[in-house]
Protein backbone atom coordinates (compact mmCIF):
# COMPACT_ATOMS: atom_id res chain seq x y z
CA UNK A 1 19.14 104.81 30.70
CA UNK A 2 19.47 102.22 27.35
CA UNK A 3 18.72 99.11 27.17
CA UNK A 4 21.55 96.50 26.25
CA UNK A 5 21.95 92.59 25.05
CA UNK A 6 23.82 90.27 26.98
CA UNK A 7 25.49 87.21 26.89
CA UNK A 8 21.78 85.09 27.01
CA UNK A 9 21.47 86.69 22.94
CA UNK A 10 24.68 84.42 22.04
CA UNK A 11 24.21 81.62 19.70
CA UNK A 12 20.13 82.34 20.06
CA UNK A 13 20.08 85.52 18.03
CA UNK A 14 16.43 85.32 17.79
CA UNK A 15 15.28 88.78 16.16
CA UNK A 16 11.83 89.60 17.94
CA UNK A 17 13.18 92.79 19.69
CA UNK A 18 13.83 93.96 16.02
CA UNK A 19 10.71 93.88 14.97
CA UNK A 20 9.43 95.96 17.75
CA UNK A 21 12.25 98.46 17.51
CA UNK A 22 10.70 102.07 16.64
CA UNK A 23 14.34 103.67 16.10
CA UNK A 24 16.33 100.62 13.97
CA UNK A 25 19.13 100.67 17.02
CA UNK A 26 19.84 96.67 16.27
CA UNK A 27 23.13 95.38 15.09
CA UNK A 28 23.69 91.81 14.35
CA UNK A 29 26.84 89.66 14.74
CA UNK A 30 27.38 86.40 14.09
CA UNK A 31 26.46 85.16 17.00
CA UNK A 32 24.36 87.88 18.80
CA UNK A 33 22.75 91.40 18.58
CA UNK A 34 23.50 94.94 20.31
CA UNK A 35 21.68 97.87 20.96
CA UNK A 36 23.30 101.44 19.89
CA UNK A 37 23.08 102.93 23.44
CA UNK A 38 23.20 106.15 21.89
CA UNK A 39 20.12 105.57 19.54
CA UNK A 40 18.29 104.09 22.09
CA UNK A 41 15.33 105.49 23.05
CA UNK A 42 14.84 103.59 26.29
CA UNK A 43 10.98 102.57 25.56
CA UNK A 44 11.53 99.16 26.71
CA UNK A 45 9.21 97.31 23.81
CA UNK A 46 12.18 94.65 23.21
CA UNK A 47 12.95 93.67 26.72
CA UNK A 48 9.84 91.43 27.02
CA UNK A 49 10.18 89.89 23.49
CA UNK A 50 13.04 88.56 23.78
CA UNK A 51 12.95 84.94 24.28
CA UNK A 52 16.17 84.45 25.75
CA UNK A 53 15.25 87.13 28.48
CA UNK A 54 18.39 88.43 27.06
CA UNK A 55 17.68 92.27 26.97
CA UNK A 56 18.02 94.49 30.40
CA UNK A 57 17.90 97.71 31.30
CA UNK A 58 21.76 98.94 32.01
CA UNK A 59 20.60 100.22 35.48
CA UNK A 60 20.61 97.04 36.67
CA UNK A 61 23.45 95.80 38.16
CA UNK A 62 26.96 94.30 36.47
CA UNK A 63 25.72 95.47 33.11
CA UNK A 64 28.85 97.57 32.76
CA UNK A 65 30.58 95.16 30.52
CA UNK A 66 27.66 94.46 28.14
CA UNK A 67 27.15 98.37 27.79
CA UNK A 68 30.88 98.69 26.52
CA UNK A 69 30.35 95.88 24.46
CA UNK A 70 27.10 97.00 22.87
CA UNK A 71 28.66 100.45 22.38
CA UNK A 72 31.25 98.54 20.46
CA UNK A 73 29.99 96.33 18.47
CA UNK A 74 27.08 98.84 17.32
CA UNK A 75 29.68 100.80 15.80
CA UNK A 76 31.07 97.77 14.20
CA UNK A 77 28.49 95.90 12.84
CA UNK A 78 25.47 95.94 10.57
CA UNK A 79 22.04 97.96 11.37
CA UNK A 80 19.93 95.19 11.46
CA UNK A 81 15.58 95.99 11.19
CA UNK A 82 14.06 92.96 10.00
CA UNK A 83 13.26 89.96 11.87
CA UNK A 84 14.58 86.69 10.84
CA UNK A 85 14.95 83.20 11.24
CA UNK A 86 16.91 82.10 14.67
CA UNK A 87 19.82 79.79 14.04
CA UNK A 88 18.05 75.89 13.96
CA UNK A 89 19.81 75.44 17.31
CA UNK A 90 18.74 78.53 18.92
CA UNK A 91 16.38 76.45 21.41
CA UNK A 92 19.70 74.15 22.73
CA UNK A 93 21.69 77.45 23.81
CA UNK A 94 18.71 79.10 25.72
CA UNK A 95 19.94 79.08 29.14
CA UNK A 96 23.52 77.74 28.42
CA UNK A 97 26.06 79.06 30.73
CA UNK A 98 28.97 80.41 29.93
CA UNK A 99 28.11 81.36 26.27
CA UNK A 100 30.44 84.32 26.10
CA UNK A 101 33.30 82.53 26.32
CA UNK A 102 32.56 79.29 24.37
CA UNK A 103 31.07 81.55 21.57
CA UNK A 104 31.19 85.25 21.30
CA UNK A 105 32.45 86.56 17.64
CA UNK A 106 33.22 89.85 16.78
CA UNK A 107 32.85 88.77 13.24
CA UNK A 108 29.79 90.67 12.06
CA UNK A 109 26.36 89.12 10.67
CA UNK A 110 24.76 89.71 7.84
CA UNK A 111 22.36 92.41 8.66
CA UNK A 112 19.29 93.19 6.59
């Protein structure tokens, strides 16, 4: 089992499950984190500090799609292990539907 971000991280990006992280298996976009499945741990100290309730365990159902693209874009982007500022409008996109197609990047962020 991992643990994986989904589509609820886009345009929030808030970075509390980094600062919990005990293995540094964070990678930041531009407009959302991943989890390396492979260098996670599966502790499950992120899941409930994530305000966007945007972390789940991939055993749950339909998850398929955000494991690939976690597996991805961990290889792609930046390790990221400090926690930072959320975007100004994080708080307006909490709960939005449909933010993976109005605003997924595969740009990377800016990491540490």
């Amino acid at each position: 089992m991992t643990y994986v971000v989904t589509d609820a991280c886009i345009k929030c990006k808030y970075t509390d499950c980094v600062e919990v992280c005990p293995v540094d298996c964070f990678y930041e976009g531009e407009t959302m984190l991943v989890i390396n499945p492979s260098e996670c741990i599966d502790c499950g100290v992120c899941e409930p500090e994530c305000p966007a309730e945007a972390i789940l365990p991939d055993t749950e159902a339909g998850l398929e799609q955000w494991l690939e693209l976690n597996a991805r874009y961990s290889a792609e982007w930046p390790n990221i292990t400090q926690q930072k500022e959320p975007p100004a409008d994080a708080d307006a996109h909490k709960g939005e539907e449909g933010k993976f197609e109005k605003y997924f990047s595969p740009n990377p962020g800016s990491g540490d």
